[in-house]
N, C-alpha and C. Protein backbone atom coordinates (compact mmCIF):
# COMPACT_ATOMS: atom_id res chain seq x y z
N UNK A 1 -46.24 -55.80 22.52
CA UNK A 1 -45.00 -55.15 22.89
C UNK A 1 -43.97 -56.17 23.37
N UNK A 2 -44.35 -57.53 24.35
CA UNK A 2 -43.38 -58.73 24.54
C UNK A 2 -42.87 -58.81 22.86
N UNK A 3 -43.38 -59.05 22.25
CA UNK A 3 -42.52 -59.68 20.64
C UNK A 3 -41.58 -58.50 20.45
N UNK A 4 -41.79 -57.65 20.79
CA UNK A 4 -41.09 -56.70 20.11
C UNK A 4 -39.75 -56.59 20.97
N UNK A 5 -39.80 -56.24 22.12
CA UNK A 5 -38.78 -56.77 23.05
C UNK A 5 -37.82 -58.02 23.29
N UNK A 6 -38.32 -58.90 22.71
CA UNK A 6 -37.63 -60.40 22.39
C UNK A 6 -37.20 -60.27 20.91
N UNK A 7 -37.79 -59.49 20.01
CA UNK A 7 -36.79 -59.26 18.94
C UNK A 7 -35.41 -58.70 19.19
N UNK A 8 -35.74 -57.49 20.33
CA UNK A 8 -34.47 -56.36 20.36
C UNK A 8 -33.71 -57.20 21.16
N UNK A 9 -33.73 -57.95 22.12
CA UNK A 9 -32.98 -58.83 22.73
C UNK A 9 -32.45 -60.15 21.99
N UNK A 10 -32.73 -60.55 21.37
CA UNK A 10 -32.37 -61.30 19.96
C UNK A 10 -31.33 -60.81 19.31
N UNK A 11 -31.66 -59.56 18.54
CA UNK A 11 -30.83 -58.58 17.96
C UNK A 11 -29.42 -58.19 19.09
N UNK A 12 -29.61 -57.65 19.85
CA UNK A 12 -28.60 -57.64 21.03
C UNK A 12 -28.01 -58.71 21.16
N UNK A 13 -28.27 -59.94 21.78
CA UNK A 13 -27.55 -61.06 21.66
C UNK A 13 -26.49 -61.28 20.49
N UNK A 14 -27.03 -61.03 19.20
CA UNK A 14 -26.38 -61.84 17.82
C UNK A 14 -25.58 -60.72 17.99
N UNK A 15 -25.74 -59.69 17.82
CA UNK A 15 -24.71 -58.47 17.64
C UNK A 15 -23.47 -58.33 18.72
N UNK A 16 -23.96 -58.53 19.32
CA UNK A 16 -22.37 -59.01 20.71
C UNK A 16 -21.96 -60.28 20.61
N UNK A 17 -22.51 -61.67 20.66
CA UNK A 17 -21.92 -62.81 19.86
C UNK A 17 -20.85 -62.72 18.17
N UNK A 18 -21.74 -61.87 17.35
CA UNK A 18 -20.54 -61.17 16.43
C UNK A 18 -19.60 -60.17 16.80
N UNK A 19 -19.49 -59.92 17.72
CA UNK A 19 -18.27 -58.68 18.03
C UNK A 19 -17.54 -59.16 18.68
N UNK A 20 -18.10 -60.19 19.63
CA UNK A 20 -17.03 -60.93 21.14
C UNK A 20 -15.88 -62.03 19.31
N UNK A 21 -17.42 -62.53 18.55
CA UNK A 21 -16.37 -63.91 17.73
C UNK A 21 -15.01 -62.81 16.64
N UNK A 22 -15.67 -61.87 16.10
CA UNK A 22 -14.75 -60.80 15.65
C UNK A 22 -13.27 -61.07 16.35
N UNK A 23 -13.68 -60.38 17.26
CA UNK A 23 -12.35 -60.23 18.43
C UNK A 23 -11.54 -61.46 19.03
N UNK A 24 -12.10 -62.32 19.12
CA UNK A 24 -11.31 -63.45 20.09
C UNK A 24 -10.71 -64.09 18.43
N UNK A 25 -10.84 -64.31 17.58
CA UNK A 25 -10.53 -65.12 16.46
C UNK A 25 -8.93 -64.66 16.10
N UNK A 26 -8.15 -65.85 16.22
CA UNK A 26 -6.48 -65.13 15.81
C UNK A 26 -6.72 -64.66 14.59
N UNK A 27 -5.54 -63.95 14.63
CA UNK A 27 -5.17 -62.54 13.21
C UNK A 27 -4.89 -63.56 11.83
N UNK A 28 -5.90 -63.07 10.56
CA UNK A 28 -5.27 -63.98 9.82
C UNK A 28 -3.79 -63.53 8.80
N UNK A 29 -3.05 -64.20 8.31
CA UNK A 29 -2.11 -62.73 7.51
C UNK A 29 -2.93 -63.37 6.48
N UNK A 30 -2.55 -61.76 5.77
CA UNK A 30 -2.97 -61.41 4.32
C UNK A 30 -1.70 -62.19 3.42
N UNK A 31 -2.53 -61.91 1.98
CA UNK A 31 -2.00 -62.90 1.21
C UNK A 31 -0.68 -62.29 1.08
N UNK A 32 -0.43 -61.25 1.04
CA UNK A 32 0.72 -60.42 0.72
C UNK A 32 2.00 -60.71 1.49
N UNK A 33 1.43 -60.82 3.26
CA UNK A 33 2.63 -61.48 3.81
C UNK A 33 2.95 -62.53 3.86
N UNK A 34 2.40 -63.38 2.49
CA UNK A 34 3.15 -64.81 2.29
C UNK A 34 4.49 -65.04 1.83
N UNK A 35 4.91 -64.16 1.36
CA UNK A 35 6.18 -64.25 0.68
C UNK A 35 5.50 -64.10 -1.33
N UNK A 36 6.97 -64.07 -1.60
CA UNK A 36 6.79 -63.69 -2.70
C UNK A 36 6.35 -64.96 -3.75
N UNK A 37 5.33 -64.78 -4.74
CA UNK A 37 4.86 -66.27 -5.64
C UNK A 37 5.81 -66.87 -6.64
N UNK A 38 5.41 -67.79 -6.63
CA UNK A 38 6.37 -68.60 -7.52
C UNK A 38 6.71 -68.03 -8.75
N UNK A 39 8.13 -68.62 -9.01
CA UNK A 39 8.04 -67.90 -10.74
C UNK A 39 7.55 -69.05 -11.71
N UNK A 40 6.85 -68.18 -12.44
CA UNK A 40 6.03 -69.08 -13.66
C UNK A 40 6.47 -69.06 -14.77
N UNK A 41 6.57 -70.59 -15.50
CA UNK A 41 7.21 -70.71 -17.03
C UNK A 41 6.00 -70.66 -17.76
N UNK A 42 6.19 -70.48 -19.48
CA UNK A 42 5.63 -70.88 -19.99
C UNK A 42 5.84 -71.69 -21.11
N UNK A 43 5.03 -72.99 -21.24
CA UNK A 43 5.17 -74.06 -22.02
C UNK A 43 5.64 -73.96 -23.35
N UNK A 44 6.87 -74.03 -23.87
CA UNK A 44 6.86 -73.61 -25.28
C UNK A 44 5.88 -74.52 -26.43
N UNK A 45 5.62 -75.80 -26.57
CA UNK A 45 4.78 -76.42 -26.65
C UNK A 45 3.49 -76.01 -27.13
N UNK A 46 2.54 -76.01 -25.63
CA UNK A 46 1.03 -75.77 -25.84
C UNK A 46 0.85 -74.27 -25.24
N UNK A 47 1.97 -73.56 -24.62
CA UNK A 47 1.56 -71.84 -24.03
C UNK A 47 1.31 -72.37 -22.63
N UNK A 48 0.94 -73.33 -22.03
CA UNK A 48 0.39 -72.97 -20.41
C UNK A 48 1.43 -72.80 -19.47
N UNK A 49 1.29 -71.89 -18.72
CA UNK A 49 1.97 -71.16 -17.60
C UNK A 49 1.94 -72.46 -16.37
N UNK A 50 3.21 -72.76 -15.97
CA UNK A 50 3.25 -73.51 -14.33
C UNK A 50 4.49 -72.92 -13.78
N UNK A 51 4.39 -73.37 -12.54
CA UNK A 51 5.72 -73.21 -11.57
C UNK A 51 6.84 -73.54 -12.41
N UNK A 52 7.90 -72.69 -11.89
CA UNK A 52 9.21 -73.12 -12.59
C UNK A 52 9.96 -74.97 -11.78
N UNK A 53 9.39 -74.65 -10.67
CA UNK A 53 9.96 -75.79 -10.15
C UNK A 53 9.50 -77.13 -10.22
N UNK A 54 8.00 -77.12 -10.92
CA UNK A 54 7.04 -78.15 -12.08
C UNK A 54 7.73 -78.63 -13.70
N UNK A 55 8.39 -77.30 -14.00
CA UNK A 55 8.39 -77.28 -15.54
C UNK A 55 9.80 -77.92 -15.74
N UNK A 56 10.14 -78.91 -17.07
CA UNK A 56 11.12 -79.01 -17.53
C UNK A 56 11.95 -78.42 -18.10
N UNK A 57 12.95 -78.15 -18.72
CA UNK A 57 14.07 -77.41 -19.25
C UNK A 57 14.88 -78.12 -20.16
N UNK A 58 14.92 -77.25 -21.29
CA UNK A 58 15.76 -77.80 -22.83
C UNK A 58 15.96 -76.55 -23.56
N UNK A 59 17.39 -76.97 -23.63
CA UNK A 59 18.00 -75.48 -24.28
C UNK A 59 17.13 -74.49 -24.48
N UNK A 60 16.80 -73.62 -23.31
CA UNK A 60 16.46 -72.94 -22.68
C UNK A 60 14.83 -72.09 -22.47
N UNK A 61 14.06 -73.57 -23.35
CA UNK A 61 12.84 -73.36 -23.20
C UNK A 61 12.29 -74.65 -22.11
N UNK A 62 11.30 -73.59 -21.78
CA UNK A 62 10.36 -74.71 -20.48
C UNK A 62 8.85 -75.38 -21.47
N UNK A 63 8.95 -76.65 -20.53
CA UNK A 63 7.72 -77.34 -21.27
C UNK A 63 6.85 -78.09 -19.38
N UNK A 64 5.66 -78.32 -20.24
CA UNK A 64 4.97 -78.41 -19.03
C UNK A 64 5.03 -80.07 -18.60
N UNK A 65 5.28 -80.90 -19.66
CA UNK A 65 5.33 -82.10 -19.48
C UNK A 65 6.79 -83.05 -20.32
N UNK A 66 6.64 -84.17 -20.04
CA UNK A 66 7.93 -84.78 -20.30
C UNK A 66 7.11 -85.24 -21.95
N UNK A 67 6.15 -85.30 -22.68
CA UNK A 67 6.29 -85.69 -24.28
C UNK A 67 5.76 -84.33 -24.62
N UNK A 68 5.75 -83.01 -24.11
CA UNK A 68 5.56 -81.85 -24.78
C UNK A 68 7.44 -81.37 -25.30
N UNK A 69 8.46 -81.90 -24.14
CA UNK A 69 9.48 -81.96 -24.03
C UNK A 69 10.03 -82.57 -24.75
N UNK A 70 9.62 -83.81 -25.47
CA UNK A 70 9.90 -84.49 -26.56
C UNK A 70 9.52 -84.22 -28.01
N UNK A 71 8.12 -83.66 -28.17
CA UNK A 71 7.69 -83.07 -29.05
C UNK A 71 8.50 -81.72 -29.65
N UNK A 72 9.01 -81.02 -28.68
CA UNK A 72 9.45 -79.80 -28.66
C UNK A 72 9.19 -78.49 -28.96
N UNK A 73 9.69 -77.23 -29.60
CA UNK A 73 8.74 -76.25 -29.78
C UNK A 73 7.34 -76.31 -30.58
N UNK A 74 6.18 -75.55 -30.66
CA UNK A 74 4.99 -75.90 -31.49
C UNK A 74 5.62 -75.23 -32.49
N UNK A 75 5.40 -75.96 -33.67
CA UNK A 75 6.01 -75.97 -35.22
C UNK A 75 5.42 -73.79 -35.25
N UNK A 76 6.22 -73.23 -35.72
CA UNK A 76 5.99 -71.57 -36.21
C UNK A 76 6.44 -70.84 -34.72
N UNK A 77 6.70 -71.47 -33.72
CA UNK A 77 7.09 -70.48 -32.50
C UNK A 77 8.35 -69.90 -32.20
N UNK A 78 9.29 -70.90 -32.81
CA UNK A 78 10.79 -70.58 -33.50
C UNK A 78 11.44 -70.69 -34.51
């Protein structure tokens, strides 16, 4: 009956150590109140999606890199 009693006191312990750490831990915000996400281009090039504020600009398509930018649209996309 001691083992069994040093289990439940065990159990007691961890279970109030998780409720006290619950509680004392600051609030985290959610992803939502980060503000709003970046706007995303997509590469006329090869298709991959990045930040607009990553991507280059040429008459009025975005590319993801400076020789996709040189290359220019992928041949059949315009």
């Amino acid at each position: 009956m001691g083992l069994f009693r040093l289990l439940v006191l065990i159990a007691i312990f961890a279970a109030a150590f998780w409720l006290w750490r619950r509680f004392t831990r600051p609030v985290r915000r959610s992803e939502q109140n980060r503000g709003s996400p970046a706007p995303m281009e997509r590469c006329a090039h090869c298709g991959v999606y990045l930040p607009r504020e990553e991507a280059l600009s040429k008459a009025g398509d975005w590319y993801c890199s400076q020789a996709h930018l040189e290359q220019g649209p992928k041949p059949g996309e315009h």
